[in-house]
N, C-alpha and C. Protein backbone atom coordinates (compact mmCIF):
# COMPACT_ATOMS: atom_id res chain seq x y z
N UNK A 1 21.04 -18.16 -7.03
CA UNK A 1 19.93 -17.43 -6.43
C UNK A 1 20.31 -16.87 -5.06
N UNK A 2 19.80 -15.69 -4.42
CA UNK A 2 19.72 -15.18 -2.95
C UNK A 2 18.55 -15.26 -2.28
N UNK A 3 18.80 -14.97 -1.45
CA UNK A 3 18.47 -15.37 -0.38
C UNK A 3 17.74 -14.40 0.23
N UNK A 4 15.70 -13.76 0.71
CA UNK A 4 15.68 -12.74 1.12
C UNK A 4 14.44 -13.07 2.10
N UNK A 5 14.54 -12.11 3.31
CA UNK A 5 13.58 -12.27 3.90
C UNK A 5 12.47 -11.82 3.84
N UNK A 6 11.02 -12.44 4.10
CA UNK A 6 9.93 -11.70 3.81
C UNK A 6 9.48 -11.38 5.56
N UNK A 7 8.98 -10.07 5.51
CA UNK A 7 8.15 -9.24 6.54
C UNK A 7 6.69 -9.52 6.57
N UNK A 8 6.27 -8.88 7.20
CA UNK A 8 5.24 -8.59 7.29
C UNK A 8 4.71 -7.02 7.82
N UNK A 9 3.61 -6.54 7.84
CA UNK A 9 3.56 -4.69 8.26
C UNK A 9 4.41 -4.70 9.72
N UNK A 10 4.55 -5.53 10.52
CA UNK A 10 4.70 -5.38 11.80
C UNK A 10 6.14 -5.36 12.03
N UNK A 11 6.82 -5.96 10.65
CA UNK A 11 8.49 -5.80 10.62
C UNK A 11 8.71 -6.65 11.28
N UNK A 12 8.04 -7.91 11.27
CA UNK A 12 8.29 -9.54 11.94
C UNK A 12 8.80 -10.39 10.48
N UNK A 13 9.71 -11.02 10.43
CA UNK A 13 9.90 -12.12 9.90
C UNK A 13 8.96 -13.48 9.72
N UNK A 14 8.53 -13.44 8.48
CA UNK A 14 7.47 -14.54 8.68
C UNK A 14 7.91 -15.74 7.08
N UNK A 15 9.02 -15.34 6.77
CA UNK A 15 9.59 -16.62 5.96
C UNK A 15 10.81 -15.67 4.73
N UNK A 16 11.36 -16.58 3.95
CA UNK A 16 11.99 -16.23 2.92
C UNK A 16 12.09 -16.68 1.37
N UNK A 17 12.11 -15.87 0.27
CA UNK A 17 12.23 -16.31 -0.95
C UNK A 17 13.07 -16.24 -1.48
N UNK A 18 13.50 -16.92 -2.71
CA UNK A 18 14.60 -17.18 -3.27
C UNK A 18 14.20 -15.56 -4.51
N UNK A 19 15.44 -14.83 -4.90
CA UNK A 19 15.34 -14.06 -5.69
C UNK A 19 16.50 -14.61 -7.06
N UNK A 20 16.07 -14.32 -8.10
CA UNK A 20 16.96 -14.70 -9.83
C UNK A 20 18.00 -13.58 -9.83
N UNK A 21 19.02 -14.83 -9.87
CA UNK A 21 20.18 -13.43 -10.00
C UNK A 21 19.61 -13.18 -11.43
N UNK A 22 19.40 -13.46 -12.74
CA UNK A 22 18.84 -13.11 -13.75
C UNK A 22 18.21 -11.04 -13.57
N UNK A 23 17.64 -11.33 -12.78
CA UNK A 23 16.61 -10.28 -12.23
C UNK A 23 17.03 -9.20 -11.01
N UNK A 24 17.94 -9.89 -9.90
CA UNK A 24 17.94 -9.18 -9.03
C UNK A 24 20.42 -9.17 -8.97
N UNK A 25 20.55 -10.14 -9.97
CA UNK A 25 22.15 -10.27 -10.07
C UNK A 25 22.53 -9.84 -11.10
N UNK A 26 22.28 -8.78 -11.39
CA UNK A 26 22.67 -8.20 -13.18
C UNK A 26 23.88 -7.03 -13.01
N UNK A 27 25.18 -7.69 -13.35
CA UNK A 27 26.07 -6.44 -13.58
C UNK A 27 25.30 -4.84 -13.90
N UNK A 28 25.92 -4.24 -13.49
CA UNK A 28 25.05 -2.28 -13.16
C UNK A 28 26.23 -1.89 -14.49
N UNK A 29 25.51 -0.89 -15.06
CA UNK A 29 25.89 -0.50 -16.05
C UNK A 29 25.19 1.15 -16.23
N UNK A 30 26.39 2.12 -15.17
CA UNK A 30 25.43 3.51 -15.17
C UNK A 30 25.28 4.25 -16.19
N UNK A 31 26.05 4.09 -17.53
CA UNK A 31 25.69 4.71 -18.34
C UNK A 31 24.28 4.74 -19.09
N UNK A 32 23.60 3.43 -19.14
CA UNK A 32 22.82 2.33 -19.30
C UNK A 32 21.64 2.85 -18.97
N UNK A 33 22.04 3.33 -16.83
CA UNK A 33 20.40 3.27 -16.55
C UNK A 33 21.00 5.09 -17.12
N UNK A 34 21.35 5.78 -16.81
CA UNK A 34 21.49 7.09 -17.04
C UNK A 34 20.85 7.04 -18.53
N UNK A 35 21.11 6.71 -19.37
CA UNK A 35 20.35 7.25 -20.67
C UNK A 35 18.82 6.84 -20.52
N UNK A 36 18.43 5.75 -20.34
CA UNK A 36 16.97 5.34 -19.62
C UNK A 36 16.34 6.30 -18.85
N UNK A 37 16.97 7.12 -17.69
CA UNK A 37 16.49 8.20 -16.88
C UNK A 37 16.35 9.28 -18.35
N UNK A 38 17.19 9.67 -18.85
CA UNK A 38 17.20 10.74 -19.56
C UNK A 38 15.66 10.14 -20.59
N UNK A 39 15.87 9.28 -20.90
CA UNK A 39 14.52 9.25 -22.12
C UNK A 39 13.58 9.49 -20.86
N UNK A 40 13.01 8.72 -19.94
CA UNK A 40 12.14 9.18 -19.03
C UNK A 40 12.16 10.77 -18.94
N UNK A 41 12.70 11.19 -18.68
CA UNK A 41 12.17 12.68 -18.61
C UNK A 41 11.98 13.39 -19.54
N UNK A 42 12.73 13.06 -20.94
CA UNK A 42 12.46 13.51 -21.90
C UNK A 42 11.06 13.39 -22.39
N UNK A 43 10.51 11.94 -22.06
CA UNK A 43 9.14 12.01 -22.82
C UNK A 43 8.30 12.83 -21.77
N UNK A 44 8.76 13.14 -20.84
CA UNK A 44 7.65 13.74 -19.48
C UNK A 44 7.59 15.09 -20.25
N UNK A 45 8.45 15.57 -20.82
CA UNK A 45 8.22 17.27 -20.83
C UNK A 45 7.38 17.34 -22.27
N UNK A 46 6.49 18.61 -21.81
CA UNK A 46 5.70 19.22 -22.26
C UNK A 46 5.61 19.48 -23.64
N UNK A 47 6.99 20.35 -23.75
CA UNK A 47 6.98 20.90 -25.10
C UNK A 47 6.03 21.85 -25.46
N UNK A 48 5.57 22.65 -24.45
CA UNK A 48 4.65 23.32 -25.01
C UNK A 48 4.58 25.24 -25.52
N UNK A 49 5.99 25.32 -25.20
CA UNK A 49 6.82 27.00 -25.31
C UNK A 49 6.16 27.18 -26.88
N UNK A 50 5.58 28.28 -26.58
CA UNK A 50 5.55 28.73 -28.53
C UNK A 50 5.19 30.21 -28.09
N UNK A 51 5.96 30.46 -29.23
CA UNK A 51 6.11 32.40 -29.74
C UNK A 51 5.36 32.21 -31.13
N UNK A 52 5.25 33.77 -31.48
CA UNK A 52 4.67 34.18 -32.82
C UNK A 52 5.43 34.55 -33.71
N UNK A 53 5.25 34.21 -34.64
CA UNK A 53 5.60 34.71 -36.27
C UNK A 53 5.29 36.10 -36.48
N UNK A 54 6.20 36.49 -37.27
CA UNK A 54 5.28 37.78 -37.88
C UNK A 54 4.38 37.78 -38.63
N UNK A 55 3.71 36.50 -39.34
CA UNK A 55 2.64 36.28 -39.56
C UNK A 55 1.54 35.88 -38.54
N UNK A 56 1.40 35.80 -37.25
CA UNK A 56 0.41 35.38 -36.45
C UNK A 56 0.36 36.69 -35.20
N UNK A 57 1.05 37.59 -35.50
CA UNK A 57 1.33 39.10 -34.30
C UNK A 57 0.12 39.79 -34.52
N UNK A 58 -0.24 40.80 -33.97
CA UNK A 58 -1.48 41.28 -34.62
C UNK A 58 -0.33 42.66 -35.42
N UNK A 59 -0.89 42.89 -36.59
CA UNK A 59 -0.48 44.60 -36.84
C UNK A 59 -1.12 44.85 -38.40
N UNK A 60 -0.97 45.74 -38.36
CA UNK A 60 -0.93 45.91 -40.12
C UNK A 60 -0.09 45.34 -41.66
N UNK A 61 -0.75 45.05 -42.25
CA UNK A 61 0.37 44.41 -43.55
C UNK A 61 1.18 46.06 -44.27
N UNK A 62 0.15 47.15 -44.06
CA UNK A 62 0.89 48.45 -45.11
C UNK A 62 1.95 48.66 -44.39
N UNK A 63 2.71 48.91 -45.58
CA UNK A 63 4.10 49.57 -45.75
C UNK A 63 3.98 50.98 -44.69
N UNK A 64 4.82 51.40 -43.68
CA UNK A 64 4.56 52.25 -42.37
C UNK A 64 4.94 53.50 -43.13
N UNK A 65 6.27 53.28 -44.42
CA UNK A 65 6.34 54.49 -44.90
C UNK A 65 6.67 54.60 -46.00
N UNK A 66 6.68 55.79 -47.02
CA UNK A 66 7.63 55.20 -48.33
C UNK A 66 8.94 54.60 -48.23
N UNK A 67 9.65 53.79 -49.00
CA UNK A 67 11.00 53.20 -49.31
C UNK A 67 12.17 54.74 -48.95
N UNK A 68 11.81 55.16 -49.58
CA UNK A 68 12.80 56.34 -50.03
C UNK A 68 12.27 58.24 -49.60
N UNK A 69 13.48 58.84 -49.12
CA UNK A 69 12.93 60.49 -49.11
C UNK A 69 12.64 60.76 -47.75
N UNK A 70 12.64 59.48 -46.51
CA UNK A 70 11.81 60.08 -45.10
C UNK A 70 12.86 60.46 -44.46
N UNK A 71 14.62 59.87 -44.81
CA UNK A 71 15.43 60.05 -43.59
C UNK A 71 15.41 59.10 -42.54
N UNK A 72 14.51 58.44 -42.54
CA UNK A 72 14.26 56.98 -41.55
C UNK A 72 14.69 55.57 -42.34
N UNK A 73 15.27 54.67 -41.67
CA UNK A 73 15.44 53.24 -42.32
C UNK A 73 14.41 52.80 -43.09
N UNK A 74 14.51 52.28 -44.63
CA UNK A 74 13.32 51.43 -44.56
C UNK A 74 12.78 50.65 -43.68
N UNK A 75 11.41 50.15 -44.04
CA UNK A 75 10.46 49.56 -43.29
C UNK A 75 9.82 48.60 -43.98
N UNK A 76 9.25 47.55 -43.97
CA UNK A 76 7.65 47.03 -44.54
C UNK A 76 6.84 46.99 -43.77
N UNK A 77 6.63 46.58 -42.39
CA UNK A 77 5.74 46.31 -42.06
C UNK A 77 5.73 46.02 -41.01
N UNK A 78 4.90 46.61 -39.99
CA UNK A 78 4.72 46.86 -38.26
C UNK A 78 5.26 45.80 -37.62
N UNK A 79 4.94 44.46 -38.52
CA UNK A 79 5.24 43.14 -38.04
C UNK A 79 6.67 42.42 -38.27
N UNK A 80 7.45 43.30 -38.19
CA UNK A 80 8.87 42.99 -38.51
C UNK A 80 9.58 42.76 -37.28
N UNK A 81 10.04 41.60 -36.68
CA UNK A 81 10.91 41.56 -35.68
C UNK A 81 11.49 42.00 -35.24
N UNK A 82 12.25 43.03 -36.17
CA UNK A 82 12.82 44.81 -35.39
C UNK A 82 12.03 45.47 -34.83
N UNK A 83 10.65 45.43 -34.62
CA UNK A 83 9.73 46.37 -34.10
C UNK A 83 8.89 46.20 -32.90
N UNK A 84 8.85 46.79 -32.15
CA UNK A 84 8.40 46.31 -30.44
C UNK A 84 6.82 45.92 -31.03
N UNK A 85 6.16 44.28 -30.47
CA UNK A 85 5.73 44.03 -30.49
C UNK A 85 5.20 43.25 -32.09
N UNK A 86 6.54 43.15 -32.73
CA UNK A 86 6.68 42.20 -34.09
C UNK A 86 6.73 40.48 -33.81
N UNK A 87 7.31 40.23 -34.64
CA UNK A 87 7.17 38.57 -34.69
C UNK A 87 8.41 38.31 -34.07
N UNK A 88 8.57 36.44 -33.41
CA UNK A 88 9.76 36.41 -33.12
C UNK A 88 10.75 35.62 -34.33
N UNK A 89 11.70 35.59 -34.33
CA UNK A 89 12.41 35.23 -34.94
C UNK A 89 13.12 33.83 -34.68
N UNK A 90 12.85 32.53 -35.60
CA UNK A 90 12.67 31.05 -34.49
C UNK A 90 13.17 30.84 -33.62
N UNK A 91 11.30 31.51 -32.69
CA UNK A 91 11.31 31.19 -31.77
C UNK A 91 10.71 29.61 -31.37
N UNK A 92 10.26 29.31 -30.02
CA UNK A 92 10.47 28.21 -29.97
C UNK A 92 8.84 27.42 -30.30
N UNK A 93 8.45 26.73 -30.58
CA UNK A 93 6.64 25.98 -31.56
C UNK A 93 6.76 24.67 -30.11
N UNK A 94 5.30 24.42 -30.12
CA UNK A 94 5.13 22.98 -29.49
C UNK A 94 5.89 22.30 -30.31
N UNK A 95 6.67 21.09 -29.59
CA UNK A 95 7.47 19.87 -30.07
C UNK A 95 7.57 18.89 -29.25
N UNK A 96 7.59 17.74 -29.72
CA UNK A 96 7.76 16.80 -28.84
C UNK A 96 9.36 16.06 -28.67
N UNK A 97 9.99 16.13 -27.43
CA UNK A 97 10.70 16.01 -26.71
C UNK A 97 11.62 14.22 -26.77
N UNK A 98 10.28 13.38 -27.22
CA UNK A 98 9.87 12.43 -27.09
C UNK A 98 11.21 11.49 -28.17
N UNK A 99 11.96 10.57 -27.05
CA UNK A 99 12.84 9.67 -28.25
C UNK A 99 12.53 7.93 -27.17
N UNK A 100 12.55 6.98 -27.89
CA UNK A 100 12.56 5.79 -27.38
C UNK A 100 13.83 4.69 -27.66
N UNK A 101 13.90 3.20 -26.76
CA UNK A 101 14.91 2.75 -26.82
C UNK A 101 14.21 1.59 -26.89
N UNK A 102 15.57 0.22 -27.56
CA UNK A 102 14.65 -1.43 -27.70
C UNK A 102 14.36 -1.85 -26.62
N UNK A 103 13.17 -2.14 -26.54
CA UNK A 103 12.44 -3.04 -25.30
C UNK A 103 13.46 -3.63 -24.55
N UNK A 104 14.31 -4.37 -25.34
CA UNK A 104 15.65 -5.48 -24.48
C UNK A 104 16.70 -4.48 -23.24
N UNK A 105 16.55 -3.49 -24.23
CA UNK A 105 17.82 -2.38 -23.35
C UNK A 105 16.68 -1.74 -22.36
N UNK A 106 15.71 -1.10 -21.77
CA UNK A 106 14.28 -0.90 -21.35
C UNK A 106 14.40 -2.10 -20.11
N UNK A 107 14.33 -3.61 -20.63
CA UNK A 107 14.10 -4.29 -19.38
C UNK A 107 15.08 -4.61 -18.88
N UNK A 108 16.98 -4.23 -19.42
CA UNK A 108 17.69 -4.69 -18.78
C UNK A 108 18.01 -3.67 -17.76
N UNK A 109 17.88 -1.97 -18.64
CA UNK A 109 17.82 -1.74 -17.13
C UNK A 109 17.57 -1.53 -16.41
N UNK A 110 15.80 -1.80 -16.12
CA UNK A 110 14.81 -2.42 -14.90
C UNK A 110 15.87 -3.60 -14.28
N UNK A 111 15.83 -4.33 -14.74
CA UNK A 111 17.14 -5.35 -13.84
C UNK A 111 18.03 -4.58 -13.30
N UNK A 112 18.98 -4.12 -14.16
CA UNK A 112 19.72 -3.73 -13.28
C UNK A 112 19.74 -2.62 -11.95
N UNK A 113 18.43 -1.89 -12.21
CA UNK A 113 17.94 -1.11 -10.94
C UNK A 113 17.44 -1.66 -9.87
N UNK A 114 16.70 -2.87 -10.55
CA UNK A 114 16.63 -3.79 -9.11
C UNK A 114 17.73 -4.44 -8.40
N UNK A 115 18.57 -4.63 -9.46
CA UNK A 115 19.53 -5.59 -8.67
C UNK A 115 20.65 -4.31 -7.73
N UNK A 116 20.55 -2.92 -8.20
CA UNK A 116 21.54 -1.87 -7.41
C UNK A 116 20.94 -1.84 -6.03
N UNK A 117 19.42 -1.81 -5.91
CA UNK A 117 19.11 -1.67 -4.82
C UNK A 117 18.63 -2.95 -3.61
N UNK A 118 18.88 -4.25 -4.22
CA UNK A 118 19.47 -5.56 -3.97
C UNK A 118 20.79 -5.47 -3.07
N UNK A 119 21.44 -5.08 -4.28
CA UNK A 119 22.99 -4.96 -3.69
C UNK A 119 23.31 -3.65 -2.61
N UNK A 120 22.79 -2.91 -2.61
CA UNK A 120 22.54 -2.27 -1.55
C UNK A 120 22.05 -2.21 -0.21
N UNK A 121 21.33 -3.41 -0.61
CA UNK A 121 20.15 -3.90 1.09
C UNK A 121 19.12 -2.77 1.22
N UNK A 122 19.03 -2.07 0.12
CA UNK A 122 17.64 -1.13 0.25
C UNK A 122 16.46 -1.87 -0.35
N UNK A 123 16.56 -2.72 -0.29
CA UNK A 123 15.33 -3.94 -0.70
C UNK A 123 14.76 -4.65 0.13
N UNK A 124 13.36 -4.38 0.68
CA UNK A 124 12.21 -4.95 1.57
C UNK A 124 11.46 -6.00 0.70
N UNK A 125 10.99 -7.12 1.47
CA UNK A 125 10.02 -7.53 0.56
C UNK A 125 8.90 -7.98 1.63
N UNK A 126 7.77 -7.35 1.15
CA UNK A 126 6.33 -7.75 2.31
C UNK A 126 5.77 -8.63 2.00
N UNK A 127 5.16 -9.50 2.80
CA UNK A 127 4.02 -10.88 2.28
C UNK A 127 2.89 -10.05 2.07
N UNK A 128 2.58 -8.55 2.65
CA UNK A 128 1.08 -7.85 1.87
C UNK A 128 1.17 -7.08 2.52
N UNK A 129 0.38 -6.02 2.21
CA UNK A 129 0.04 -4.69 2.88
C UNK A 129 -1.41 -4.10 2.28
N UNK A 130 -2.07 -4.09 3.48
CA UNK A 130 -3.58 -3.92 3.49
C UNK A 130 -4.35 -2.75 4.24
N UNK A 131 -5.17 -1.97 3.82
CA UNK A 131 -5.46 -0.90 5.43
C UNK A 131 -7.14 -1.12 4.71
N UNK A 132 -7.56 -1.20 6.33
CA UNK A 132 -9.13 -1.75 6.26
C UNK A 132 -9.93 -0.20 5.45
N UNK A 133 -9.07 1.01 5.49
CA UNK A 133 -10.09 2.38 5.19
C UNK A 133 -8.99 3.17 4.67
N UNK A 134 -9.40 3.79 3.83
CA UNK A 134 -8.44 5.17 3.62
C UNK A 134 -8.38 6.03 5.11
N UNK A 135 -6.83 5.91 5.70
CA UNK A 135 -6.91 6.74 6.36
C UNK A 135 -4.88 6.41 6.45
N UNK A 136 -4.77 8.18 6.44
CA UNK A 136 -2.85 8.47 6.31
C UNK A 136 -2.51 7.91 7.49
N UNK A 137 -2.64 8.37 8.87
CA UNK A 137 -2.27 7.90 10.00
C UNK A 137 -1.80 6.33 9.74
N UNK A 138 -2.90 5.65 9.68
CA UNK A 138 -2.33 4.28 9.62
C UNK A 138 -1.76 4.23 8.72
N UNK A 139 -1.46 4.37 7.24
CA UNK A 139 -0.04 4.30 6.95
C UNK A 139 1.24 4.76 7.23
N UNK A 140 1.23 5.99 7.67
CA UNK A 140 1.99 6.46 8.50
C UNK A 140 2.76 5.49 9.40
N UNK A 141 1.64 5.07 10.33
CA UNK A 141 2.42 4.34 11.19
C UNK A 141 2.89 2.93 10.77
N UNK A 142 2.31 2.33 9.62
CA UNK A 142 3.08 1.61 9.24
C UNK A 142 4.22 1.58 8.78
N UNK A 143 4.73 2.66 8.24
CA UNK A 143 5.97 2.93 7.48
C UNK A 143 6.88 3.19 8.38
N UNK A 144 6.72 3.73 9.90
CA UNK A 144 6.89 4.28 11.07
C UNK A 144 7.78 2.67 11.61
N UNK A 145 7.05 1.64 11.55
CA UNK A 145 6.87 0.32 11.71
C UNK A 145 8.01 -0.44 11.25
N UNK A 146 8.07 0.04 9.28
CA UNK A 146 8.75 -0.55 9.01
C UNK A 146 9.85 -0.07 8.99
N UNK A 147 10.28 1.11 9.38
CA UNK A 147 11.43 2.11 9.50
C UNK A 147 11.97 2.83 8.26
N UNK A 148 10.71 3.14 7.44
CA UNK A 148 10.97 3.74 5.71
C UNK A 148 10.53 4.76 5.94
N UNK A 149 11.24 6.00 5.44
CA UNK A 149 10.60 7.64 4.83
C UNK A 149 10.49 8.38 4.08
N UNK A 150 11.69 7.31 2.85
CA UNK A 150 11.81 7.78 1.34
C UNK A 150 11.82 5.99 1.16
N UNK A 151 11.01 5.67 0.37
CA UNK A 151 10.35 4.62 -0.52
C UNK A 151 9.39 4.77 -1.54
N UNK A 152 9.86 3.25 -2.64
CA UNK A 152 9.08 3.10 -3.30
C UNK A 152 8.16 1.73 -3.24
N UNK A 153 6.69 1.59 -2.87
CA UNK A 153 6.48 0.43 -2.65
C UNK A 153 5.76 -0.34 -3.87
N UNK A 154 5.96 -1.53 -4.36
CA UNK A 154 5.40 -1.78 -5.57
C UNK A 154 4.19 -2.65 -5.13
N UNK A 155 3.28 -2.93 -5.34
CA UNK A 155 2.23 -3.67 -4.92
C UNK A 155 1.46 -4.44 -6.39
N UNK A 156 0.98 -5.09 -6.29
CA UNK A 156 0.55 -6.10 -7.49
C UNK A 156 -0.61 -5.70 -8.43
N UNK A 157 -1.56 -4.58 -7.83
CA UNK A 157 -2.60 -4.55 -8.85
C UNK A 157 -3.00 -2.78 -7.62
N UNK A 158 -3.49 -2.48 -8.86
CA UNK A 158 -4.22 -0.80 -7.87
C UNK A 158 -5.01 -0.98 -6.97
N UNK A 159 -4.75 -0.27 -5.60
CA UNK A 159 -5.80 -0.22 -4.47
C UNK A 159 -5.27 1.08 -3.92
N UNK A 160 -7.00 1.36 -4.13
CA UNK A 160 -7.46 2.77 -3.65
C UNK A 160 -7.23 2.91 -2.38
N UNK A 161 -7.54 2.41 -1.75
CA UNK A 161 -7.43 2.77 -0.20
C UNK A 161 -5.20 3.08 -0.05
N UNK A 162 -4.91 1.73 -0.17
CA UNK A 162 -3.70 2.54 0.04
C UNK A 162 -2.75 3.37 -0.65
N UNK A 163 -3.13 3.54 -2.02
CA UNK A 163 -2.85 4.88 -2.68
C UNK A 163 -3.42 6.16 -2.11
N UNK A 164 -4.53 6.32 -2.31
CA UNK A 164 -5.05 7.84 -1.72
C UNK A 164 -4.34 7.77 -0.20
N UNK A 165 -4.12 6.79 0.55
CA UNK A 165 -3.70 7.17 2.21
C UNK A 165 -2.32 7.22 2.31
N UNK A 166 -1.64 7.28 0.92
CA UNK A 166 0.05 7.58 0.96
C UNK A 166 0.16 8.50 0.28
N UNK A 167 -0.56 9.22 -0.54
CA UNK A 167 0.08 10.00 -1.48
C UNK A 167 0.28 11.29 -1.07
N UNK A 168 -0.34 11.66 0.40
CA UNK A 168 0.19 12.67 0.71
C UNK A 168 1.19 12.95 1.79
N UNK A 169 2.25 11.50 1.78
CA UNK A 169 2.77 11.18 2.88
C UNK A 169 4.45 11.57 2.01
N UNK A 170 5.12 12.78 2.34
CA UNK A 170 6.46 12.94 1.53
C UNK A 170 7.41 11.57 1.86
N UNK A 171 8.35 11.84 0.46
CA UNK A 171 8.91 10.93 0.17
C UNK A 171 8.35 9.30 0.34
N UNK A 172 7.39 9.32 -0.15
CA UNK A 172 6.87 7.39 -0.16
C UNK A 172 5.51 7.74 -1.55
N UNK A 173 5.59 6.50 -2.28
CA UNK A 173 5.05 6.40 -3.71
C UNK A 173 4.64 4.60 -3.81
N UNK A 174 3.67 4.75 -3.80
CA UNK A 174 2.73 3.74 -4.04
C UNK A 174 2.41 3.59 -5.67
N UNK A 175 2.78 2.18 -5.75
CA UNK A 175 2.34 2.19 -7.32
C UNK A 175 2.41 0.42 -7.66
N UNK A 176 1.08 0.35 -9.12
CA UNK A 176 1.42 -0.82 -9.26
C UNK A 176 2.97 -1.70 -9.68
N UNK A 177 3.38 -3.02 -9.66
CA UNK A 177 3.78 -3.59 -10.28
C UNK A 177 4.27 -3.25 -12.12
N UNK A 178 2.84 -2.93 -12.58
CA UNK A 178 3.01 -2.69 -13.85
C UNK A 178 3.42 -1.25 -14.45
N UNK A 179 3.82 -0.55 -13.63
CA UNK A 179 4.19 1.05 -13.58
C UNK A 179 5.57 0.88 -13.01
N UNK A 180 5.99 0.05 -12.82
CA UNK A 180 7.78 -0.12 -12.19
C UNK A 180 8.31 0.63 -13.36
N UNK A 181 9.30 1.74 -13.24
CA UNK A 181 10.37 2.19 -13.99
C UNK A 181 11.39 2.35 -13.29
N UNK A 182 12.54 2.73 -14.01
CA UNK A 182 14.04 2.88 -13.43
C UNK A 182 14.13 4.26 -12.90
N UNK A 183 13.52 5.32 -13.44
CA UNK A 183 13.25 6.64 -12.72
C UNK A 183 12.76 6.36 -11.10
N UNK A 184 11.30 5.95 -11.20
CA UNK A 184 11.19 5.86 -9.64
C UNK A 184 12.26 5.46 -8.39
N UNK A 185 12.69 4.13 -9.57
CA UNK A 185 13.59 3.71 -8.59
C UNK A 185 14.64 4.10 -8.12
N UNK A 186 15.71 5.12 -8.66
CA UNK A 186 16.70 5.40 -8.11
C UNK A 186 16.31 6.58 -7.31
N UNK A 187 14.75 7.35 -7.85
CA UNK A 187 14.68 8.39 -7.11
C UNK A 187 14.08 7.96 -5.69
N UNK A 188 14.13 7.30 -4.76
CA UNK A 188 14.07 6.90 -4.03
C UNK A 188 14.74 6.08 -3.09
N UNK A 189 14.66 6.09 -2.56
CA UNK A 189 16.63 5.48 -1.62
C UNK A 189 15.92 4.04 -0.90
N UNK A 190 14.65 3.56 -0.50
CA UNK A 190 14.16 2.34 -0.56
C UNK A 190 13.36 1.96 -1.36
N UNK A 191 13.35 0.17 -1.82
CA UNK A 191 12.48 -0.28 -2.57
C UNK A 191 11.31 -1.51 -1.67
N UNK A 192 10.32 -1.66 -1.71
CA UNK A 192 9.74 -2.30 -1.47
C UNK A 192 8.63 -2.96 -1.89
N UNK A 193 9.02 -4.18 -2.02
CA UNK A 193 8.17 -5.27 -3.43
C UNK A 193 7.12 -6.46 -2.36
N UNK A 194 5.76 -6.04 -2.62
CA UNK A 194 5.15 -6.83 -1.77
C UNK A 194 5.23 -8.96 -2.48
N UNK A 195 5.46 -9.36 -2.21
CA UNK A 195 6.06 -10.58 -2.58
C UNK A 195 4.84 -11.14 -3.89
N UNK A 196 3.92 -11.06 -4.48
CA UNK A 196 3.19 -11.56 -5.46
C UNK A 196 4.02 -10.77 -6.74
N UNK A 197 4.66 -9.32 -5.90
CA UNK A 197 4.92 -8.82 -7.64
C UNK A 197 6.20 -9.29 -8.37
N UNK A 198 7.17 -10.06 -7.57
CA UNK A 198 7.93 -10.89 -7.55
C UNK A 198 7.71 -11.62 -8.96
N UNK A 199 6.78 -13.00 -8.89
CA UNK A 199 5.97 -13.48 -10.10
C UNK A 199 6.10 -12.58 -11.31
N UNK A 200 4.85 -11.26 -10.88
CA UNK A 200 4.42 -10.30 -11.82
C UNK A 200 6.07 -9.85 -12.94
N UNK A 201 7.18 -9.75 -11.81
CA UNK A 201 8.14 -9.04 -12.45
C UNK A 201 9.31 -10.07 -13.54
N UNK A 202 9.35 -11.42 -12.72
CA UNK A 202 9.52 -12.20 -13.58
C UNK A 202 8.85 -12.34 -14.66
N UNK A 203 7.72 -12.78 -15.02
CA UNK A 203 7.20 -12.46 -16.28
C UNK A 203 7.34 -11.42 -17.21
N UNK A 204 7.01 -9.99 -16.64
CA UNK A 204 7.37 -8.83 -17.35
C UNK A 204 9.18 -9.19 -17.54
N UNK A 205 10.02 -9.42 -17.27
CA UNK A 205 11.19 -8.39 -17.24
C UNK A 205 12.19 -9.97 -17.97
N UNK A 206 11.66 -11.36 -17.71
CA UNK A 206 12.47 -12.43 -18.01
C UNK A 206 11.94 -12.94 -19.64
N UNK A 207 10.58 -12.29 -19.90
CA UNK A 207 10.23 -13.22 -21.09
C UNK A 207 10.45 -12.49 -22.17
């Protein structure tokens, strides 16, 4: 096990917990989290590009001219992809983007994203973080406090007040415990785990 100190908002030392190498000591394996990032974004996109058929264009079904005798190419029909404002030819339909991986490979490499930014010393851990009102300033200056400007802070259960008073604060992302992914985490250059989600993450990520 290691060894880490816990803070408080004021960036005082007010004790330390033991962290699972299990959890926070896991050989890094970038190919690992790299395909994990890639399904993450894959399921994010849309998929929503679509063109028309030459059955769904608007035009006429009659034949534009006879087959034979005009001197012009044949034809059938206005809606022919050769013709400005015809169908496209497969083009691209809503689809989903969407591929998944086994749960086991999923939580190992949540581990191992925690443990990169472990091994990095970009890992805070707070005994709590509280603001009596929605208001940015004071988070601001807390973050000011704790000397963070790109973070991710994980906190144990949703609160409004300090979500709405960070979210318009660049680079810093407030989110529960139960929304931890490996995307957030690397996209962010600090992590910060208020010490209950600790518990929370052992459970999720060890059982």
């Amino acid at each position: 096990m290691a060894l880490i100190d816990v803070f408080n908002t004021n960036n005082e030392k007010v004790g330390d917990v033991d962290l699972k190498d299990s959890l926070f000591g896991v050989k890094i394996d970038p190919h690992l989290i790299h395909n994990i990032v890639q399904m993450q974004l894959a399921n994010r996109r849309s998929g929503n590009a679509s063109t028309k058929t030459r059955n769904e264009v608007r035009g006429s079904t009659a034949k534009p001219w006879r087959q034979k005798g005009t001197g012009r190419a044949r034809s059938g029909s206005r809606r022919s992809p050769l013709w400005r404002g015809g169908g496209i030819v497969f083009g691209p339909k809503p689809r989903s983007y969407a591929f998944n991986m086994p749960k086991k490979v999923k939580k190992l490499g949540l581990r191992m994203a925690l443990s990169s930014r472990f091994t990095e010393e970009k890992l805070t851990v707070l005994n709590e973080i509280e603001l009596e009102e929605i208001k940015t300033k004071k988070f601001v200056s807390v973050m000011k406090t704790l000397n963070l400007s790109n973070a991710l802070i994980i906190i144990p259960e949703r609160n409004e007040k300090l979500e709405r008073s960070s979210r318009n604060v660049p680079g810093i992302k407030v989110m529960p415990a139960a929304g931890l992914n490996v995307y957030d985490i690397l996209l962010h250059k600090h992590l910060v785990l208020v010490q209950p989600c600790l518990a929370q993450l052992e459970e999720r990520l060890l059982s």
